[in-house]
N, C-alpha and C. Protein backbone atom coordinates (compact mmCIF):
# COMPACT_ATOMS: atom_id res chain seq x y z
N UNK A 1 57.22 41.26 182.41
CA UNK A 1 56.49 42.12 183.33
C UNK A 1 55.15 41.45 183.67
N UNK A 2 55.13 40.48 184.79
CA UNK A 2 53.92 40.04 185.24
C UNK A 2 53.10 41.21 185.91
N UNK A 3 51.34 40.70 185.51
CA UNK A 3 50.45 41.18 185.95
C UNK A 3 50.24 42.58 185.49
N UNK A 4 51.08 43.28 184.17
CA UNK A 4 50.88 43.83 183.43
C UNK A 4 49.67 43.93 182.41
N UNK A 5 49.55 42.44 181.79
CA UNK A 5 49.11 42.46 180.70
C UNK A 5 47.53 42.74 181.07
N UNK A 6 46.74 43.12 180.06
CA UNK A 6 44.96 43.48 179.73
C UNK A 6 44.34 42.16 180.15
N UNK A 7 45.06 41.53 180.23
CA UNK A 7 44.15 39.77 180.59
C UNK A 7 43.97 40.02 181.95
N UNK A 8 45.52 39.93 182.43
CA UNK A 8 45.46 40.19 184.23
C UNK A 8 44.96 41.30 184.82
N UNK A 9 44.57 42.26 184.09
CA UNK A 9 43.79 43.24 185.05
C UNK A 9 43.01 42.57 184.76
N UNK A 10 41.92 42.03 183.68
CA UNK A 10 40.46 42.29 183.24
C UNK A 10 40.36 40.60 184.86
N UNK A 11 41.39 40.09 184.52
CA UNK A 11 41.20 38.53 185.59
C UNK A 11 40.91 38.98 186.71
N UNK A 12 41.78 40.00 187.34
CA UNK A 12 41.45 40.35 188.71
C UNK A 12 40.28 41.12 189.19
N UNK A 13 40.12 41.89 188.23
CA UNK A 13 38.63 42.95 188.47
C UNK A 13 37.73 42.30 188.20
N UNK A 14 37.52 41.21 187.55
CA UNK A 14 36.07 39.73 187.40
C UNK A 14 36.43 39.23 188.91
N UNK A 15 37.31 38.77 189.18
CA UNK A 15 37.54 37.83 190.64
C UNK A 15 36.86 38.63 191.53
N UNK A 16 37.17 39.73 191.67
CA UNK A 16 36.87 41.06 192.57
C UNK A 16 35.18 40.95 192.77
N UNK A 17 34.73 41.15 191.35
CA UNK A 17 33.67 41.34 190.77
C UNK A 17 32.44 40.29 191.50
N UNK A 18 33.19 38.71 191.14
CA UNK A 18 32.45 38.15 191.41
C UNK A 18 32.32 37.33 192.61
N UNK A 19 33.34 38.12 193.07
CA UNK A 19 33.20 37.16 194.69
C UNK A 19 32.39 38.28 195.61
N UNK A 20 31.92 39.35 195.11
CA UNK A 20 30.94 40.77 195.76
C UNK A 20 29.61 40.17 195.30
N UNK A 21 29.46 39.67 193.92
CA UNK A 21 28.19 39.04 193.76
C UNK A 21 27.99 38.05 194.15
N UNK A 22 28.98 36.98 194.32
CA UNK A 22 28.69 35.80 195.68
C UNK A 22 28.32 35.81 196.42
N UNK A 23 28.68 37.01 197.17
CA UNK A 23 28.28 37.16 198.71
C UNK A 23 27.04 37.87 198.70
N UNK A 24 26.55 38.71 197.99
CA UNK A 24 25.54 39.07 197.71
C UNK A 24 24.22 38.17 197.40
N UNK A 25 24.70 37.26 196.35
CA UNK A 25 23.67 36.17 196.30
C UNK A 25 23.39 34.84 197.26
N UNK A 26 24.63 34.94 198.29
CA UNK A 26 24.26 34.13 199.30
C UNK A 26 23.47 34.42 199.90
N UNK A 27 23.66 36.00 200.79
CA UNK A 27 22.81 36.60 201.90
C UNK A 27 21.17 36.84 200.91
N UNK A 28 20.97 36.60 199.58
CA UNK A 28 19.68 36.92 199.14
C UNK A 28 18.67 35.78 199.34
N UNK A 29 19.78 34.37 199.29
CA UNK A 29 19.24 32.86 198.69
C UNK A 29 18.69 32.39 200.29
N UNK A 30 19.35 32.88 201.50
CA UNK A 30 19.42 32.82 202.61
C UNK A 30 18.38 33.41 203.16
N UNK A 31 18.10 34.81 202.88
CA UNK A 31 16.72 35.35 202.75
C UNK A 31 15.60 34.89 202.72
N UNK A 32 15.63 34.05 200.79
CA UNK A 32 14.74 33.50 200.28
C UNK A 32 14.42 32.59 201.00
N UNK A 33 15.35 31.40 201.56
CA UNK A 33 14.63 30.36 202.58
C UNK A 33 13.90 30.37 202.96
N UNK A 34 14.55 31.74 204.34
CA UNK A 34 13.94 31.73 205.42
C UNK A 34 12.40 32.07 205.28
N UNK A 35 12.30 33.38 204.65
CA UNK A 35 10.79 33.71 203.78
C UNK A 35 10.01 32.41 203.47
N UNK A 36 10.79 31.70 202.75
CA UNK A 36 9.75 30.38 202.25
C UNK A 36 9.40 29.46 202.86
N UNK A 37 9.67 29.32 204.59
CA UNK A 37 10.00 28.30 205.21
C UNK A 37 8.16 28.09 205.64
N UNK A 38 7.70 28.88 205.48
CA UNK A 38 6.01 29.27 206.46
C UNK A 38 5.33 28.79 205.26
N UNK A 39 5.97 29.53 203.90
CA UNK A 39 5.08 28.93 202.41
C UNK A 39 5.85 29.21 201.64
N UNK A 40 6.21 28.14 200.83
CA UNK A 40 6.94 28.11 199.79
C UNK A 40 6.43 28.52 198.15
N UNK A 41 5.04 29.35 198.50
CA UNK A 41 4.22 29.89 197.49
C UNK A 41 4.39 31.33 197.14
N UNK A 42 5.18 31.87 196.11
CA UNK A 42 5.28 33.17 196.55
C UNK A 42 3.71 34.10 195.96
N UNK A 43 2.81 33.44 195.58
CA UNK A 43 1.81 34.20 195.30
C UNK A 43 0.73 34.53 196.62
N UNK A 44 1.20 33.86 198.08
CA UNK A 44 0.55 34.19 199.05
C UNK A 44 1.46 34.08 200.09
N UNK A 45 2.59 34.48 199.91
CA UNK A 45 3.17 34.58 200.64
C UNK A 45 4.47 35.90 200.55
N UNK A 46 3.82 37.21 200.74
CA UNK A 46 4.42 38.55 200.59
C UNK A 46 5.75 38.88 200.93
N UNK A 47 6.18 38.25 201.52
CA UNK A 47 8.07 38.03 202.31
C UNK A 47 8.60 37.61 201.37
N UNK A 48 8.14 36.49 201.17
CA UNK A 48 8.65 35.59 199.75
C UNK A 48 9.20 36.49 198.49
N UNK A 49 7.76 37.15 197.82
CA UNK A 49 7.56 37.08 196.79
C UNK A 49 8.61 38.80 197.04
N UNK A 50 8.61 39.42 197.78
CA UNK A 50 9.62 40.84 198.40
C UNK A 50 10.88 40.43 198.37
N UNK A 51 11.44 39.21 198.61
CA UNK A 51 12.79 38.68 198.41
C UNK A 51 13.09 38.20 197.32
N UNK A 52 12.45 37.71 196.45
CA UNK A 52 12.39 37.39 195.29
C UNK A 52 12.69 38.92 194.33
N UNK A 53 12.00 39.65 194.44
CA UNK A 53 12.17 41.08 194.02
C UNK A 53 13.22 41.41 194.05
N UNK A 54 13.74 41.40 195.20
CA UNK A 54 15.00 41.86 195.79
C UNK A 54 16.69 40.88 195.05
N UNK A 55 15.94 39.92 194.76
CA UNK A 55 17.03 38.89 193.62
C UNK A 55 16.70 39.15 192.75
N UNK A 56 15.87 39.72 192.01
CA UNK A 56 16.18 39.73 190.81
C UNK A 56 16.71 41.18 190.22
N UNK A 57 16.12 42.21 191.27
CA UNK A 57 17.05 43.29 191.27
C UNK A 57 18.42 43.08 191.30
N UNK A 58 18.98 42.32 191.70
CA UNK A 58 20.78 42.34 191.49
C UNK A 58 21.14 40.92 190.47
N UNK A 59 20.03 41.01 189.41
CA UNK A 59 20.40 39.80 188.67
C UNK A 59 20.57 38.32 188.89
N UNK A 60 20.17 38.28 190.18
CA UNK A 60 20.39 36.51 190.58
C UNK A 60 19.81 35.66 189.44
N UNK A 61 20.40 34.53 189.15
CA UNK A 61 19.69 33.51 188.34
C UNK A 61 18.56 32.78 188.62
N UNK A 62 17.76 32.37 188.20
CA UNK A 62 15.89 32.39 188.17
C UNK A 62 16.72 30.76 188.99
N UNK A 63 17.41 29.84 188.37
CA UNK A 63 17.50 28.64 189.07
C UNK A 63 18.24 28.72 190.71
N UNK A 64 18.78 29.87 190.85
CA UNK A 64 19.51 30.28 192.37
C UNK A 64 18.37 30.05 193.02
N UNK A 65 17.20 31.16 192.61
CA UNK A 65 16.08 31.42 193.42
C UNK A 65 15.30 29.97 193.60
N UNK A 66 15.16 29.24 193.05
CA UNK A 66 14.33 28.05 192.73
C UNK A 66 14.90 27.22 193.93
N UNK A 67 16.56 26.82 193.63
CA UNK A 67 17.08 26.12 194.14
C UNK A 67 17.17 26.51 196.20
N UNK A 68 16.84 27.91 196.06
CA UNK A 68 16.81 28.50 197.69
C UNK A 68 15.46 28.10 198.08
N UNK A 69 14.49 27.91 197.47
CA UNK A 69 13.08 27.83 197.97
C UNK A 69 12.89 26.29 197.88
N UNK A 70 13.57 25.31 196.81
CA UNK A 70 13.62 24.08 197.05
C UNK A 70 14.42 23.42 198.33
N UNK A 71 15.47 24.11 198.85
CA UNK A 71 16.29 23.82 199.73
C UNK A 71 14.88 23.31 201.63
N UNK A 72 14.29 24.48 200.97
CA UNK A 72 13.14 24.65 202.39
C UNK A 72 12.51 23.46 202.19
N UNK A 73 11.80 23.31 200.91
CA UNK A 73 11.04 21.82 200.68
C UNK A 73 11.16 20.74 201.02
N UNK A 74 12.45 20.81 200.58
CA UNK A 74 13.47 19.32 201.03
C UNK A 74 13.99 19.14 202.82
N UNK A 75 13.61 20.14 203.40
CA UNK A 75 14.20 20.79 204.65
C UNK A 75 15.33 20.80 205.11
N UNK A 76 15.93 21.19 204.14
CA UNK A 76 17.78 21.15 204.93
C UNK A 76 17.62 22.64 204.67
N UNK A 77 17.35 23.63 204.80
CA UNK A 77 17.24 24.84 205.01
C UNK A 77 16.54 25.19 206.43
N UNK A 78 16.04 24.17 206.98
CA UNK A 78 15.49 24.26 208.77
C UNK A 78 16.45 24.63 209.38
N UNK A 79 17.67 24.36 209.28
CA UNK A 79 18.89 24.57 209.97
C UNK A 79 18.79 26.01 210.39
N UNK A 80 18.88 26.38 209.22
CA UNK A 80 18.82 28.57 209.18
C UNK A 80 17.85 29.01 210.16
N UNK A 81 18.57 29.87 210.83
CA UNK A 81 17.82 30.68 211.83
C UNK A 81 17.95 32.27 212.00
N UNK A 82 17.23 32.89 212.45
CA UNK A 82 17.33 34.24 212.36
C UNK A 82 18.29 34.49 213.72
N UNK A 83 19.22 35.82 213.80
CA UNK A 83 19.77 36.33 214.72
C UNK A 83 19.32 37.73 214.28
N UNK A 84 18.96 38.45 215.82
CA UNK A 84 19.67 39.98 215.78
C UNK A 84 20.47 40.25 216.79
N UNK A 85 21.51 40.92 216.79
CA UNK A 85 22.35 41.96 217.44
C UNK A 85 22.60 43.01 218.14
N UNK A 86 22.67 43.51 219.02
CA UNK A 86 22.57 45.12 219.07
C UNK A 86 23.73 45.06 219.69
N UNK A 87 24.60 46.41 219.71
CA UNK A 87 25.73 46.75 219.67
C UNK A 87 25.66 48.20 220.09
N UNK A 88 27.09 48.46 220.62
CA UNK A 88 27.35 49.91 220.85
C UNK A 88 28.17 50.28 220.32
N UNK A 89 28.06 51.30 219.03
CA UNK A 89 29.29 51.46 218.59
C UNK A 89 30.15 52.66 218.51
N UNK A 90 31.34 52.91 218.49
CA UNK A 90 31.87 54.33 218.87
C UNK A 90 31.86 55.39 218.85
N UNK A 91 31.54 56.14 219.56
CA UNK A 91 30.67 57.58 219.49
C UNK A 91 29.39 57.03 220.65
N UNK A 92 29.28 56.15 221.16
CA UNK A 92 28.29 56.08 221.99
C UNK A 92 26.61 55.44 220.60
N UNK A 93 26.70 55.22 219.07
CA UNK A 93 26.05 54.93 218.44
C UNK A 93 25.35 53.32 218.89
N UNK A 94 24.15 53.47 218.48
CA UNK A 94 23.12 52.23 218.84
C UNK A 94 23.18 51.87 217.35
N UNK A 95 23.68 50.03 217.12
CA UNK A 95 23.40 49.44 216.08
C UNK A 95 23.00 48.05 216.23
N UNK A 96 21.87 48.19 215.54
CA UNK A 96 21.32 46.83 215.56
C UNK A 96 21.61 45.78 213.94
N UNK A 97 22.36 44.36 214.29
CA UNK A 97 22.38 43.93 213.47
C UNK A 97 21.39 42.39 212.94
N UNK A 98 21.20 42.32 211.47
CA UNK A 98 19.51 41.15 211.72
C UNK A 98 20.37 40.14 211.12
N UNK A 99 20.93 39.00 211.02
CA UNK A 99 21.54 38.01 210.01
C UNK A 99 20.94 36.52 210.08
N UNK A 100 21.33 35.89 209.34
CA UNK A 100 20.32 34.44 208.89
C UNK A 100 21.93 33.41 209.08
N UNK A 101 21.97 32.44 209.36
CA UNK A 101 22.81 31.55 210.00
C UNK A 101 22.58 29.94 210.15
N UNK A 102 23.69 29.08 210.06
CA UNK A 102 22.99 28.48 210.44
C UNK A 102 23.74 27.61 212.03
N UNK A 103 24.71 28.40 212.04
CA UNK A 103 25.34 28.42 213.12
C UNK A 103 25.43 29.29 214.29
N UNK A 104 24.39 29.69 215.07
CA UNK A 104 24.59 30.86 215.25
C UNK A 104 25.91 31.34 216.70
N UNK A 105 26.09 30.38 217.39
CA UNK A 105 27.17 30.74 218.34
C UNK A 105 28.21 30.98 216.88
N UNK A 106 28.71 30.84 216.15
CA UNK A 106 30.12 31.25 214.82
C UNK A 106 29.58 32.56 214.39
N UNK A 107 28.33 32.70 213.93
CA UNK A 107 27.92 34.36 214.01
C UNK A 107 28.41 35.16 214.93
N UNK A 108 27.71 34.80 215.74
CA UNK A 108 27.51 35.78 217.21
C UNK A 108 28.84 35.74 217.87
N UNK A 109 29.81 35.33 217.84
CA UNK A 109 31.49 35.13 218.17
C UNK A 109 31.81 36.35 216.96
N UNK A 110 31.88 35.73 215.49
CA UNK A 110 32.32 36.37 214.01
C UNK A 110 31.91 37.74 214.74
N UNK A 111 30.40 38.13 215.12
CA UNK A 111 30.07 39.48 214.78
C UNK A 111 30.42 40.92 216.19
N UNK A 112 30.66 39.90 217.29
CA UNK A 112 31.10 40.31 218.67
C UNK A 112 32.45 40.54 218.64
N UNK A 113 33.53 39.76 217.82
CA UNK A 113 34.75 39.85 217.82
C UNK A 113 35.23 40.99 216.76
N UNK A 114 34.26 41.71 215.48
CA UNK A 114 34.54 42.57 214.71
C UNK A 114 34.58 43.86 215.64
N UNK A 115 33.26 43.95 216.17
CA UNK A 115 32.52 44.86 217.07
C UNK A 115 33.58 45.72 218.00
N UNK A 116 34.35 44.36 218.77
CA UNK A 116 35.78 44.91 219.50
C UNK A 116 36.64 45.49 218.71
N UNK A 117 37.00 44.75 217.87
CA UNK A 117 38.23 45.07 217.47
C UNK A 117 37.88 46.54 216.99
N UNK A 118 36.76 46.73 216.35
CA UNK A 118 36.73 48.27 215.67
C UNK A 118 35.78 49.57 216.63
N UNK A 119 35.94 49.06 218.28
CA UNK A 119 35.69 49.68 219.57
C UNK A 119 34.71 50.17 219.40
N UNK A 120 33.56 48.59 219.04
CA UNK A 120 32.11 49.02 219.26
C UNK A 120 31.81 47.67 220.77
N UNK A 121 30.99 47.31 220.98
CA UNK A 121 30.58 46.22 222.13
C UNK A 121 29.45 45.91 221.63
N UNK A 122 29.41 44.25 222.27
CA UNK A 122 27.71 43.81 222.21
C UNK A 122 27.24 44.06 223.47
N UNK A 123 25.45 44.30 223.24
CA UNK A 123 24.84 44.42 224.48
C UNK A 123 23.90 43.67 224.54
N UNK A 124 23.23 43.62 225.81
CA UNK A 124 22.22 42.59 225.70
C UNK A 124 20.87 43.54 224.99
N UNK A 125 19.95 42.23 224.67
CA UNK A 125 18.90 41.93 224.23
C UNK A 125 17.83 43.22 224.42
N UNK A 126 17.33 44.24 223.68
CA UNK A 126 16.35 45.31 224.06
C UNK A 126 17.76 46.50 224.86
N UNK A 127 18.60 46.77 224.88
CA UNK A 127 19.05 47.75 225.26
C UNK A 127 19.17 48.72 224.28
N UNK A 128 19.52 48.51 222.87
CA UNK A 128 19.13 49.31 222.12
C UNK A 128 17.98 49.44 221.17
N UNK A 129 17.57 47.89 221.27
CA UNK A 129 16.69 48.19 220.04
C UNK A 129 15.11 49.00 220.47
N UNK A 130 15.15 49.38 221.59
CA UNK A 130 13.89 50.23 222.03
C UNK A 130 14.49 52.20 221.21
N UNK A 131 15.44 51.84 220.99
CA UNK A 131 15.61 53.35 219.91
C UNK A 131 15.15 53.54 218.51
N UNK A 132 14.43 52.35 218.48
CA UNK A 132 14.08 52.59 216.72
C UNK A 132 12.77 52.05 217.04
N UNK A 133 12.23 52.08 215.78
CA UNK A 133 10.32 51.61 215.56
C UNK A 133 10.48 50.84 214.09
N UNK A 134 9.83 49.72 214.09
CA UNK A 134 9.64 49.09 212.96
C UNK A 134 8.58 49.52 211.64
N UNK A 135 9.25 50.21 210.82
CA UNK A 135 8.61 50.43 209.74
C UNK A 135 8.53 49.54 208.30
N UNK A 136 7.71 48.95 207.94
CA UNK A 136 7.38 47.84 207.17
C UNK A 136 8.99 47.28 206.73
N UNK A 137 9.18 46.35 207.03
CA UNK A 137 10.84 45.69 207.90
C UNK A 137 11.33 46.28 207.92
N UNK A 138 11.69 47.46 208.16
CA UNK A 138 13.04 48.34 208.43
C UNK A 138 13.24 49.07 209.27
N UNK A 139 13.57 48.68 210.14
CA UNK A 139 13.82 49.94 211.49
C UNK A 139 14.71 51.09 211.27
N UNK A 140 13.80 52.47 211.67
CA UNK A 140 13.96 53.92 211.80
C UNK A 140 14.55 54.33 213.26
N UNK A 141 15.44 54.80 213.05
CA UNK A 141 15.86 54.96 214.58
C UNK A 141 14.70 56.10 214.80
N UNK A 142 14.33 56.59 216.31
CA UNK A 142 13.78 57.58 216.89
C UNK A 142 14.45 58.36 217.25
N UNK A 143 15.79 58.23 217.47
CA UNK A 143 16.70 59.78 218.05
C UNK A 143 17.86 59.72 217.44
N UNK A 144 18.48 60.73 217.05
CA UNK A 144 19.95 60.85 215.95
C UNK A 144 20.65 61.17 216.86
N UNK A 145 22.11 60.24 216.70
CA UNK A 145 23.21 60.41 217.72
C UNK A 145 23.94 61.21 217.48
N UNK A 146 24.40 62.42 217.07
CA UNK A 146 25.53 62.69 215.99
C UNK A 146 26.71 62.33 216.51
N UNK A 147 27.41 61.86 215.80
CA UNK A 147 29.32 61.26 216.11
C UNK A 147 29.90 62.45 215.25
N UNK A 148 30.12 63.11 216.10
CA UNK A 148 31.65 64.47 215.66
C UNK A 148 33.14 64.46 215.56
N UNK A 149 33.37 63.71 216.45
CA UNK A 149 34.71 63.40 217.13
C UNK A 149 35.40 62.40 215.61
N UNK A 150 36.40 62.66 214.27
CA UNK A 150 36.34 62.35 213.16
C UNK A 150 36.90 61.01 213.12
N UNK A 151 37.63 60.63 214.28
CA UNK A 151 38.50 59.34 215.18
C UNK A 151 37.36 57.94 215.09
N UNK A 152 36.22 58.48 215.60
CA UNK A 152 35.18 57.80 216.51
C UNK A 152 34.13 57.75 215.19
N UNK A 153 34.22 58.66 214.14
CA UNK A 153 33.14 58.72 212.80
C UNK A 153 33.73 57.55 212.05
N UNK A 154 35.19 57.84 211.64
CA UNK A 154 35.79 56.62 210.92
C UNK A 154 35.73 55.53 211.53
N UNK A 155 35.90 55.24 212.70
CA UNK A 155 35.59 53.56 213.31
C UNK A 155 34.37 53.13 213.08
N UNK A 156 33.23 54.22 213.23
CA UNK A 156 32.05 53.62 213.23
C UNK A 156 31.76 53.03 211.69
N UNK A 157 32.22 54.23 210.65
CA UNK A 157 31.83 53.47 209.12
C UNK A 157 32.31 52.33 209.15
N UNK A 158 33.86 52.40 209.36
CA UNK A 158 34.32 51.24 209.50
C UNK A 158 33.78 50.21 209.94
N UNK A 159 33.50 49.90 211.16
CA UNK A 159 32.29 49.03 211.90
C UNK A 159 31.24 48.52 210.91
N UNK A 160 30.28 49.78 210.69
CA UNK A 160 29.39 49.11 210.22
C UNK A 160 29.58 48.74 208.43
N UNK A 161 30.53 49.00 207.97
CA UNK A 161 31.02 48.49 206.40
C UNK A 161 31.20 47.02 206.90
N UNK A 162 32.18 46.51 207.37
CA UNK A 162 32.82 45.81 208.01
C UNK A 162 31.61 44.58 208.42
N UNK A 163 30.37 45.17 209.30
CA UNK A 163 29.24 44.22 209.47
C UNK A 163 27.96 43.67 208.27
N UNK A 164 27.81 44.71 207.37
CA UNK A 164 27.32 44.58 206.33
C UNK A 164 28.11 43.81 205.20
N UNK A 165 29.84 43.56 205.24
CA UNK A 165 30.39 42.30 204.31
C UNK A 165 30.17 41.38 204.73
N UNK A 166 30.01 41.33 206.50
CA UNK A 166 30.05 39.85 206.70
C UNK A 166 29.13 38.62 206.11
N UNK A 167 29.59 37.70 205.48
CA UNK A 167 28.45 37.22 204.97
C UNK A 167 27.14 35.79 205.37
N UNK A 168 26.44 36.21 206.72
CA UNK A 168 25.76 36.46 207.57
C UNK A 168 24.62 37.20 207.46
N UNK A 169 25.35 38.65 207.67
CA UNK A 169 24.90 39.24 208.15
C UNK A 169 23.25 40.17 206.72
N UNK A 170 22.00 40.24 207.15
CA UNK A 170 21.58 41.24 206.07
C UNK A 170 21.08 42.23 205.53
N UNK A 171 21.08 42.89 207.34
CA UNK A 171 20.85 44.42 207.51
C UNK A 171 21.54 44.81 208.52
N UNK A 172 22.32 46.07 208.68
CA UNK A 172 22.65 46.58 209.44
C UNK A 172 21.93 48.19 209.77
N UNK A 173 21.48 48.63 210.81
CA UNK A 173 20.54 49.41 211.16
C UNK A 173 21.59 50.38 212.20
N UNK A 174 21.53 51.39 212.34
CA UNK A 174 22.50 52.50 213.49
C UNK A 174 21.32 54.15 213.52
N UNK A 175 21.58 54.87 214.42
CA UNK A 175 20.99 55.84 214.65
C UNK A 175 22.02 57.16 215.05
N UNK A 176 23.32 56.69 214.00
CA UNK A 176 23.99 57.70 213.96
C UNK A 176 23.80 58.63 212.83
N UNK A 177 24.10 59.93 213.07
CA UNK A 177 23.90 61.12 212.05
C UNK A 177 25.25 60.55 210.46
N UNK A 178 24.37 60.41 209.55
CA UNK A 178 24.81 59.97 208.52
C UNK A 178 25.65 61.03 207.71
């Protein structure tokens, strides 16, 4: 009886396990770069030293972090660039997405082609993001959409679950009724 035994569960729920913290510690290390790219000092440099926080809250290893802020030093981390997104997603919902890349036409394809398939659209540049206000990095939407219709609620989680695995991507922002 394969895939029975206490080994093969405990194997698969680590695999599981740790390919969620992979992706997790990519989009953090990716972060960290970009933050460090202006100063690679995190004692004067508040982005930095906020992303750093933010790794060690999910346990990243002290040499991950080192090795993301050395990457900038050495400058093969110049590559990385910031993207945002905005999107329409079903129910008529405004979502804006922020991701770090270093490709960004393979993003922006990756994140336009999810968007369809789960009957949201990209839009251009400022069409939605004039619905929210920037509150110390995090945008607040200004008006709540509510999505009722339970068809159009499930696509949208869907959607935005779906944009938040991508691993890219490292905020996803919407101004639908939660």
């Amino acid at each position: 009886m394969s895939g029975h035994s206490k080994w093969s569960q405990i194997k698969h729920k680590k695999g599981v396990a740790d390919a969620k913290k992979g992706v997790t510690f990519g989009k953090i290390a990716r972060a960290i770069s970009i933050a460090a790219r202006d100063n690679p000092d995190p004692s004067s440099n508040l982005r930095l030293k906020a992303e750093i926080e933010r790794a060690r809250e999910v346990n990243m290893p002290s040499e991950n972090i080192e090795r993301a802020i050395r990457r900038v030093v050495d400058k093969s981390a110049s590559a990385l660039i910031e993207v945002q997104l905005e999107l329409i997603g079903p129910g008529g919902a405004a979502i804006v997405v922020n991701a770090i890349t270093d490709n960004s036409n393979r993003t922006i394809n990756d994140l336009k082609q999810l968007a369809v398939k789960l009957g949201g659209r990209m839009v251009g540049r400022g069409s939605v993001l004039w619905m929210f206000v920037r509150l110390p990095g995090m945008l607040t939407p200004t008006t709540i959409i509510p999505v009722t219709d339970l068809n159009e609620r499930s696509l949208l989680d869907t959607l935005i679950k779906a944009l938040e695995e991508h691993e890219d991507v490292q905020n996803v922002f919407t101004n639908a009724d939660s």
